[in-house]
N, C-alpha and C. Protein backbone atom coordinates (compact mmCIF):
# COMPACT_ATOMS: atom_id res chain seq x y z
N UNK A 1 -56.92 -13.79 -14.62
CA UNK A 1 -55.96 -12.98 -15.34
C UNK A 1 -55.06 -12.28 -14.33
N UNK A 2 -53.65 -12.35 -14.47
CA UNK A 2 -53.31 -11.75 -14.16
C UNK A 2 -52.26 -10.03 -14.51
N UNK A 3 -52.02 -9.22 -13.38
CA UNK A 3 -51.58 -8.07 -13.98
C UNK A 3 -50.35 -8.28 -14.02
N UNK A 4 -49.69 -7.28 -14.88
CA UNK A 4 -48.00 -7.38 -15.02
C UNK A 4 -47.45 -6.32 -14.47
N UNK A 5 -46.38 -6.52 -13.58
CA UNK A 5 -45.81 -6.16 -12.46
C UNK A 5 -45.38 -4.60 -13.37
N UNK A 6 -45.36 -3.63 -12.80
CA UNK A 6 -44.89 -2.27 -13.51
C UNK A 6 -43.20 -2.28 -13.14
N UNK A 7 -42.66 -1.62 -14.45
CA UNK A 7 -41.33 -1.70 -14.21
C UNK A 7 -40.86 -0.80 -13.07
N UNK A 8 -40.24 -0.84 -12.05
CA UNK A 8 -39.58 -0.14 -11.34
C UNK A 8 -38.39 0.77 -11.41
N UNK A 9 -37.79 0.22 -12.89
CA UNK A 9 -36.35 0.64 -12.94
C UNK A 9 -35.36 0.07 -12.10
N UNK A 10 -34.43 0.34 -12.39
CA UNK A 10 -32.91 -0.35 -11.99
C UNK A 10 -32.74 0.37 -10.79
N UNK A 11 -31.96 -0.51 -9.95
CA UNK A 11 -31.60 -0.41 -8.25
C UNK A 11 -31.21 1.24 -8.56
N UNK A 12 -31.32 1.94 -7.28
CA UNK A 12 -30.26 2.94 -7.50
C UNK A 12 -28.75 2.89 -7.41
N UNK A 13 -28.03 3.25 -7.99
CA UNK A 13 -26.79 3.63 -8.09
C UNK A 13 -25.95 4.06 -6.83
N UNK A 14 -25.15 3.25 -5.95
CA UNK A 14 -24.27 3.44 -4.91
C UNK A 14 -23.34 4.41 -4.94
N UNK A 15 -22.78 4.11 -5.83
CA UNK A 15 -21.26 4.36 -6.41
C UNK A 15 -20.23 3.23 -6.39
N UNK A 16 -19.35 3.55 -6.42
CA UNK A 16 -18.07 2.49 -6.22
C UNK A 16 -17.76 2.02 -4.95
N UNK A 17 -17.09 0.75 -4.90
CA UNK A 17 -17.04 0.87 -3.65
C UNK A 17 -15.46 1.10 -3.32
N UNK A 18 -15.10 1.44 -2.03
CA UNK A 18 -13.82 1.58 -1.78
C UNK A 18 -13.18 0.64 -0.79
N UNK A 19 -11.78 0.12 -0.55
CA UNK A 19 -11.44 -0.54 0.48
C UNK A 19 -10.39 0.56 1.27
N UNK A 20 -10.84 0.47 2.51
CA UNK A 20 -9.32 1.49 3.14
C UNK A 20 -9.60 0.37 3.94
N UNK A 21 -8.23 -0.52 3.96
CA UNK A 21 -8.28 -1.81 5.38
C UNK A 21 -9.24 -2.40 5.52
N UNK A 22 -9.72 -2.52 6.36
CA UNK A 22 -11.14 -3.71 6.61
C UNK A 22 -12.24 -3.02 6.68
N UNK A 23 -12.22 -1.36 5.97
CA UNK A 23 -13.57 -1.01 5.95
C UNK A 23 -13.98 -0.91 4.14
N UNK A 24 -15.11 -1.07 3.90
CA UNK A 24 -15.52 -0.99 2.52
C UNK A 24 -16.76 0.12 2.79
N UNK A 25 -16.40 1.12 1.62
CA UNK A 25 -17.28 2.52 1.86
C UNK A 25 -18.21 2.54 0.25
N UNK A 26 -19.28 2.72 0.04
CA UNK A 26 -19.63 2.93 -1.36
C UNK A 26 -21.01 4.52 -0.88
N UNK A 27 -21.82 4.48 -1.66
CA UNK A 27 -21.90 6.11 -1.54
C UNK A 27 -23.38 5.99 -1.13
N UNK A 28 -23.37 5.18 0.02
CA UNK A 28 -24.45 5.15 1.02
C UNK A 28 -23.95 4.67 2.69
N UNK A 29 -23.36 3.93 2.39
CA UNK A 29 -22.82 3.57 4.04
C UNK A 29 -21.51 2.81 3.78
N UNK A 30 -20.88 2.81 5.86
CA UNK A 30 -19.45 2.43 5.80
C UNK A 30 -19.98 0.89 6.37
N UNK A 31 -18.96 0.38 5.75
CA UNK A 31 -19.44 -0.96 6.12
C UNK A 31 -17.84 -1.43 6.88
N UNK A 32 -18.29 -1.64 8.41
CA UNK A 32 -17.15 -1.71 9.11
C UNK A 32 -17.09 -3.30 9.74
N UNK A 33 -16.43 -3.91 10.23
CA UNK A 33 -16.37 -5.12 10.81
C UNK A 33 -17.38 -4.87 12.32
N UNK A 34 -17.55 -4.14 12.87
CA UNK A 34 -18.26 -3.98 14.17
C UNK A 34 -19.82 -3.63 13.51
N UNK A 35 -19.94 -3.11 12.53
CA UNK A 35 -21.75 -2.74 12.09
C UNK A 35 -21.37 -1.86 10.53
N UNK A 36 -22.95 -1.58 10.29
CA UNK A 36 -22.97 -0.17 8.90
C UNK A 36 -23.25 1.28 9.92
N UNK A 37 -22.65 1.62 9.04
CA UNK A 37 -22.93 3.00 9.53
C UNK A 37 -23.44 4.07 8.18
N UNK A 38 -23.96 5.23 8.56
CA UNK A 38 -24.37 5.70 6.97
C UNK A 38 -22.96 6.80 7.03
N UNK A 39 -22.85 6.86 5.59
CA UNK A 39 -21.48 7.67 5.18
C UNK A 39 -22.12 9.02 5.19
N UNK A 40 -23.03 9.90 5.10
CA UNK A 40 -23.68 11.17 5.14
C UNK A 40 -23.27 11.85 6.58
N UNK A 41 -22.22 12.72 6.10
CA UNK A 41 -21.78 13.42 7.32
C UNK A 41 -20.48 13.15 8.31
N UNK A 42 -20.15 11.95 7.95
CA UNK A 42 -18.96 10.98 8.24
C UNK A 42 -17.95 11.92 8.36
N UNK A 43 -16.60 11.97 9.67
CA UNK A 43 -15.64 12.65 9.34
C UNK A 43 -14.44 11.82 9.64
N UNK A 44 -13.48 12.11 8.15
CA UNK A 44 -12.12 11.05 8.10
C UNK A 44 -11.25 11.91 8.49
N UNK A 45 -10.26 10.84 9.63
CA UNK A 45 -9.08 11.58 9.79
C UNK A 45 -7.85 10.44 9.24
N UNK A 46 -6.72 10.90 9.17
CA UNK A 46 -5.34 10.23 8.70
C UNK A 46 -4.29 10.13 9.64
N UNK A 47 -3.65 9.37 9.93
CA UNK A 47 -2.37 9.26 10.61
C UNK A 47 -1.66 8.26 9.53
N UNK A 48 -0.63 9.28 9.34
CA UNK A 48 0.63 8.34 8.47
C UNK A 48 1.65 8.03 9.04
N UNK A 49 1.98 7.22 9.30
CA UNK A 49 3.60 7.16 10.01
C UNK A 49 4.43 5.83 9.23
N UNK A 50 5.16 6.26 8.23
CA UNK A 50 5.78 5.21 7.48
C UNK A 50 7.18 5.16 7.82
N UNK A 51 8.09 3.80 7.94
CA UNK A 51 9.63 4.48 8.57
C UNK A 51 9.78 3.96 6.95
N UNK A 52 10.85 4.71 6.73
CA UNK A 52 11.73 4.60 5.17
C UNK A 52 13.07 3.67 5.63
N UNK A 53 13.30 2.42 4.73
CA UNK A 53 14.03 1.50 5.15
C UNK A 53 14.93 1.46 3.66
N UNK A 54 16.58 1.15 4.27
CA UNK A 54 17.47 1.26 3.20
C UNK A 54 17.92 0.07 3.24
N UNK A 55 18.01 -0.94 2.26
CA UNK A 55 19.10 -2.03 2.22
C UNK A 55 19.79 -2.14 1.37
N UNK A 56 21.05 -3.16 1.39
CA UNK A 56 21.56 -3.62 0.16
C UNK A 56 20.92 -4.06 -1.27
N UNK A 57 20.90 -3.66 -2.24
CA UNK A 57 20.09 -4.47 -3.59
C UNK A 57 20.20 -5.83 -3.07
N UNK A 58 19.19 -6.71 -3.50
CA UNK A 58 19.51 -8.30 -3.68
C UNK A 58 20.74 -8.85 -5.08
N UNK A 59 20.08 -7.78 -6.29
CA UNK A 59 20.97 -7.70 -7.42
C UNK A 59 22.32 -7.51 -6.99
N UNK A 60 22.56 -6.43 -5.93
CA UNK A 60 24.14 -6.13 -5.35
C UNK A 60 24.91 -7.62 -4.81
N UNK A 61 24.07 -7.93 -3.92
CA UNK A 61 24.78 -8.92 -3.12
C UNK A 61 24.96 -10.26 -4.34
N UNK A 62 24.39 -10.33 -5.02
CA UNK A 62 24.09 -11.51 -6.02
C UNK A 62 25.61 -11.44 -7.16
N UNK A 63 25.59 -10.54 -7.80
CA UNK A 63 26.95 -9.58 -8.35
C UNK A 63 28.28 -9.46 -7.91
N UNK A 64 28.13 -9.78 -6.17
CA UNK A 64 29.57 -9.47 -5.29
C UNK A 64 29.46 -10.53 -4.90
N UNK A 65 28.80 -11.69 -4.67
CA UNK A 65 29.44 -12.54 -4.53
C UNK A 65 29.76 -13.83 -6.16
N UNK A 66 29.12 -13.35 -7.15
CA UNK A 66 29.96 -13.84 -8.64
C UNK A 66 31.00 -13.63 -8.71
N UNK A 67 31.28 -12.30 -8.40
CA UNK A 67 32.35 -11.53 -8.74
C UNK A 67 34.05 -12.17 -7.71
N UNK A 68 33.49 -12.55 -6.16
CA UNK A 68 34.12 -13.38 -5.20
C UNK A 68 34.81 -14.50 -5.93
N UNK A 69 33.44 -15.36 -6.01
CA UNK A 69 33.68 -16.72 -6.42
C UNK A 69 34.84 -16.56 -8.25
N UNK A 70 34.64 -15.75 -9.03
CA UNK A 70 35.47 -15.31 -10.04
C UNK A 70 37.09 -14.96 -9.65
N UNK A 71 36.74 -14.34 -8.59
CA UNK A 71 38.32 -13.88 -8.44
C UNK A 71 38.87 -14.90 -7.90
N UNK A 72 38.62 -15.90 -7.15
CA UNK A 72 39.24 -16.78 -6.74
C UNK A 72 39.37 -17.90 -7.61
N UNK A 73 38.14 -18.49 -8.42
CA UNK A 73 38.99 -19.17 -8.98
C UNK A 73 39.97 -18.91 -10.41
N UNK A 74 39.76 -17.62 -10.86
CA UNK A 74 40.38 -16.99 -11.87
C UNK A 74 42.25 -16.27 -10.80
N UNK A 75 42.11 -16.99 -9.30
CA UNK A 75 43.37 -16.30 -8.69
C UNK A 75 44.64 -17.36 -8.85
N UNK A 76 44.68 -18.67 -9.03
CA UNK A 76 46.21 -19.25 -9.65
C UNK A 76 46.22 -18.87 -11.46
N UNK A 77 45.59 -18.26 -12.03
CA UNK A 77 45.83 -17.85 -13.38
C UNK A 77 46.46 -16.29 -13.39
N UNK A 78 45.88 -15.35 -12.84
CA UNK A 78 46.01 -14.18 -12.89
C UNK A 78 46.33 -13.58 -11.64
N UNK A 79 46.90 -11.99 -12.01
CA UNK A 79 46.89 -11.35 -10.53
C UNK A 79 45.91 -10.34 -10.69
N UNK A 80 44.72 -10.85 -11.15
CA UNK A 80 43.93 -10.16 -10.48
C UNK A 80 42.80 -9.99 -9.95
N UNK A 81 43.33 -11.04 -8.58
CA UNK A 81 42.84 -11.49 -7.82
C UNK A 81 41.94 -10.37 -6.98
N UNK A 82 42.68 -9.27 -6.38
CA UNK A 82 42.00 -7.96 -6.43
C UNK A 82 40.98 -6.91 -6.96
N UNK A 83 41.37 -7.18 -8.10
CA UNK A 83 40.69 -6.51 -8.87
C UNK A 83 38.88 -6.81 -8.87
N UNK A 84 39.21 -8.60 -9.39
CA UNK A 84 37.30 -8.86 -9.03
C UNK A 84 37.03 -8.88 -7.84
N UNK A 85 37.83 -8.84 -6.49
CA UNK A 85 37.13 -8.79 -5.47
C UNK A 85 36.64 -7.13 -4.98
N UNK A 86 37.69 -5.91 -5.33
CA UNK A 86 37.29 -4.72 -5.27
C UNK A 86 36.04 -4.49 -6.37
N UNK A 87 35.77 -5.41 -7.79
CA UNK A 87 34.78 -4.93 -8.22
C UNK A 87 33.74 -5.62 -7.35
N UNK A 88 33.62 -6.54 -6.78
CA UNK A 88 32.67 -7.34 -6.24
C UNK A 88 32.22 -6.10 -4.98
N UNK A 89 33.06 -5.42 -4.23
CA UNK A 89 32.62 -4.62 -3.44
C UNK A 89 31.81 -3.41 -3.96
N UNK A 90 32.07 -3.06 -4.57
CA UNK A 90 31.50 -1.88 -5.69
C UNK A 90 30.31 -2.34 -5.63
N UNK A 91 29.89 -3.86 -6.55
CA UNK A 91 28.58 -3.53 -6.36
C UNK A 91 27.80 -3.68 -4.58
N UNK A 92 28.49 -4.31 -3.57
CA UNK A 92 27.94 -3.82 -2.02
C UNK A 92 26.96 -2.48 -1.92
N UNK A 93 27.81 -1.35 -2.51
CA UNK A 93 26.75 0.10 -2.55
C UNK A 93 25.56 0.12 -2.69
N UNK A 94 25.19 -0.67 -4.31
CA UNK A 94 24.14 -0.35 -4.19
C UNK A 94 22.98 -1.02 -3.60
N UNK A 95 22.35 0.25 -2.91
CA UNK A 95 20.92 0.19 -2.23
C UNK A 95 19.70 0.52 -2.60
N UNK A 96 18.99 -0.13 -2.12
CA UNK A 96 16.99 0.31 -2.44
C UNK A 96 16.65 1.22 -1.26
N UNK A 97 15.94 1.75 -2.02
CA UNK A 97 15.00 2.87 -0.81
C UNK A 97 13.80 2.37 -0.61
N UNK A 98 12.95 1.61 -0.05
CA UNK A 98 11.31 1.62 0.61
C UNK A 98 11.09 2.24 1.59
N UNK A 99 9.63 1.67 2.03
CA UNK A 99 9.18 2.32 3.18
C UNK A 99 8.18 1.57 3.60
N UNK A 100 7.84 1.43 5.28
CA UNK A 100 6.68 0.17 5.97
C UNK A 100 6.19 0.99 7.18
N UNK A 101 4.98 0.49 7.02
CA UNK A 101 4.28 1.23 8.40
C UNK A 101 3.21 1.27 8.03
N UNK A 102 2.16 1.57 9.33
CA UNK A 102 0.70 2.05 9.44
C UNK A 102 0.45 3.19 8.84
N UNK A 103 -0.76 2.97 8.41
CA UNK A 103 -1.73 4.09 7.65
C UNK A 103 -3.25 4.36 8.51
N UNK A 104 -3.45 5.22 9.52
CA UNK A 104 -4.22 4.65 10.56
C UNK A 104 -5.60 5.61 9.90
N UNK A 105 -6.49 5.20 9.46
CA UNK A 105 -7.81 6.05 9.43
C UNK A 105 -9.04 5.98 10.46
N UNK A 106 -8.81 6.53 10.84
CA UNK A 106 -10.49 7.41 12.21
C UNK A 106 -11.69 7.53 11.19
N UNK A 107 -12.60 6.78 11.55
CA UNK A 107 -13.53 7.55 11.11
C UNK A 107 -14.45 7.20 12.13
N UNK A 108 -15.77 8.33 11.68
CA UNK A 108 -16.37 8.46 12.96
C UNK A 108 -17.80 9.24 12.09
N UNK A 109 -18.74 8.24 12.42
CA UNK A 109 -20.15 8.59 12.17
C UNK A 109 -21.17 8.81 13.11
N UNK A 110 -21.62 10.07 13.19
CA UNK A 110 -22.42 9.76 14.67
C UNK A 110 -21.96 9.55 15.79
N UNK A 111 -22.31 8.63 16.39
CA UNK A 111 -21.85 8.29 17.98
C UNK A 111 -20.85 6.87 17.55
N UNK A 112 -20.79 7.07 16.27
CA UNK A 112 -20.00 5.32 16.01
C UNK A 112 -18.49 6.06 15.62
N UNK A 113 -17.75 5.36 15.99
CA UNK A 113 -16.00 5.66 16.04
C UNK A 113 -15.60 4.06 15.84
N UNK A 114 -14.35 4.34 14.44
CA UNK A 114 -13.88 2.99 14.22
C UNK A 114 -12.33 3.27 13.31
N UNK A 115 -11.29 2.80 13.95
CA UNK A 115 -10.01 3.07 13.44
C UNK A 115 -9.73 1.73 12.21
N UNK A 116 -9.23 2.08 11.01
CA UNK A 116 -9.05 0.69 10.46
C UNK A 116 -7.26 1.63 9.89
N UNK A 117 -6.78 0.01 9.48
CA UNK A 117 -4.91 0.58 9.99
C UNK A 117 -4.98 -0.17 8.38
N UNK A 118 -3.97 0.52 7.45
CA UNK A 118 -3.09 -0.60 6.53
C UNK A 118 -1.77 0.15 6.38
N UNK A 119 -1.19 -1.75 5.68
CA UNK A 119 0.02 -1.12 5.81
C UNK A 119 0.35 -0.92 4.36
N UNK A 120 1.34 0.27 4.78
CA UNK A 120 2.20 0.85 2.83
C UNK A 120 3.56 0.53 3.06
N UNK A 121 4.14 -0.13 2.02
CA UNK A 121 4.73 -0.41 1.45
C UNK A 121 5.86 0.24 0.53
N UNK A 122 5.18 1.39 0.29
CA UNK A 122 6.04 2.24 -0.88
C UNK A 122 5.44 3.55 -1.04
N UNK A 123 5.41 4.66 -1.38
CA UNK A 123 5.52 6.12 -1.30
C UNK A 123 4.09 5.81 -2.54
N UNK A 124 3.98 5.46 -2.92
CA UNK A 124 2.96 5.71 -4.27
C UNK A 124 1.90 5.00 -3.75
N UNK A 125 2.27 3.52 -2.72
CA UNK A 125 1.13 3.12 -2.30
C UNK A 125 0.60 3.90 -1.29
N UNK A 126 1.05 4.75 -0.13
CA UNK A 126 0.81 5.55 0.49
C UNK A 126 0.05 6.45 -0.04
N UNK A 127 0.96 7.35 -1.42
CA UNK A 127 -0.32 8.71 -1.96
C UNK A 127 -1.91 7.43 -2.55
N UNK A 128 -1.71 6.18 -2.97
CA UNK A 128 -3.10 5.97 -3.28
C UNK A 128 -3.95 5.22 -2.27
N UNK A 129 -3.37 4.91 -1.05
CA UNK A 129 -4.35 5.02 -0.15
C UNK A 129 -4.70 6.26 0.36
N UNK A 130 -4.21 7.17 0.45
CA UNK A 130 -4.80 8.59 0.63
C UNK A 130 -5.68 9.01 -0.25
N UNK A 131 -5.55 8.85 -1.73
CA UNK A 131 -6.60 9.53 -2.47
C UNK A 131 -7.91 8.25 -2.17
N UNK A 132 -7.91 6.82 -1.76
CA UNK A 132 -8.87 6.33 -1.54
C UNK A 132 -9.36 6.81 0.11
N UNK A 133 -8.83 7.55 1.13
CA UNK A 133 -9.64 8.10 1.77
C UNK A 133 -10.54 9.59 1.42
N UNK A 134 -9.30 10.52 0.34
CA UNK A 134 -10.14 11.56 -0.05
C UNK A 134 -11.39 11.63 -0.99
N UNK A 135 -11.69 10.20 -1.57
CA UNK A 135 -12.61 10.09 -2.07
C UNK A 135 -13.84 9.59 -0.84
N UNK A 136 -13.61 8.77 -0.47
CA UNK A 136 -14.86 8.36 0.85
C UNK A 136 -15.08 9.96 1.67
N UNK A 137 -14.13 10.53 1.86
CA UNK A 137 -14.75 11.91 2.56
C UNK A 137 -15.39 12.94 1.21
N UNK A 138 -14.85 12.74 0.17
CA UNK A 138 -15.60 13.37 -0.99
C UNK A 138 -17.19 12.97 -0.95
N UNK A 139 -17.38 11.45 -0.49
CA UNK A 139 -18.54 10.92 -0.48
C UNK A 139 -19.53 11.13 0.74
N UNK A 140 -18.77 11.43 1.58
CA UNK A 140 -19.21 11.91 3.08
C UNK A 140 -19.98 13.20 2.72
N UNK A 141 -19.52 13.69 1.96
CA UNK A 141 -20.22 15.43 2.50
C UNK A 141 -20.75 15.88 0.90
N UNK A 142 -20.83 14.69 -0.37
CA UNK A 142 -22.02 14.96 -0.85
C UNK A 142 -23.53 15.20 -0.15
């Protein structure tokens, strides 16, 4: 005969896990490309340095040159030949605002130190890689 194994209950509960770059953090250890480290006590630092980049719309340039190709061949009919090429410049103005660069996070457990970098893209992706480091340090110093 044999006995039946007593229930143990379900694994414990990690938490979530997080990605900042090539490290994945859940609410026991950092799991880095060089080793684990345990997240208890862990301290995160931030370096942001994003450059903000302006260009022409693609929509702009797409618009001014319709607008080109219109005036010219709409120019042995009409005089105003000018006219669609000054509107064609008009749309030139408009521009997009982004932004590109490193997002550099330090962290450092113990005697273990490990930088992981990503890049943002845009102002919103920036604030939510930040709130995914303020949560791993939220998890640090439970």
């Amino acid at each position: 005969m044999t006995l039946p194994v007593p229930y143990s209950g379900a694994p414990a509960y990690n938490g979530p896990d997080v990605l900042i770059g090539d490290v994945r953090v859940d609410g026991v250890a950092i799991y880095t490309p060089v080793g684990v480290w345990p997240i208890q006590g862990s301290r995160w630092m931030v370096l942001s340095q994003p450059i903000p980049l302006t260009t022409t719309a693609g929509w702009g340039i797409g618009l001014a040159v319709t607008c080109t190709v219109l005036g010219v061949i709409m120019a042995p009919f009409t005089c105003g030949l000018s006219l669609f090429l000054l509107f064609g410049l008009f749309f030139l103005t408009a521009k997009t605002h982004t932004m590109s660069g490193p997002l550099i996070v330090s962290i450092q457990s113990g005697p273990y130190h490990y930088m992981a970098q990503e890049l943002v893209y845009s102002p919103l992706h920036a604030a939510e890689a930040l709130q995914r480091v303020n949560f791993a340090q939220a998890l640090a110093n439970r």
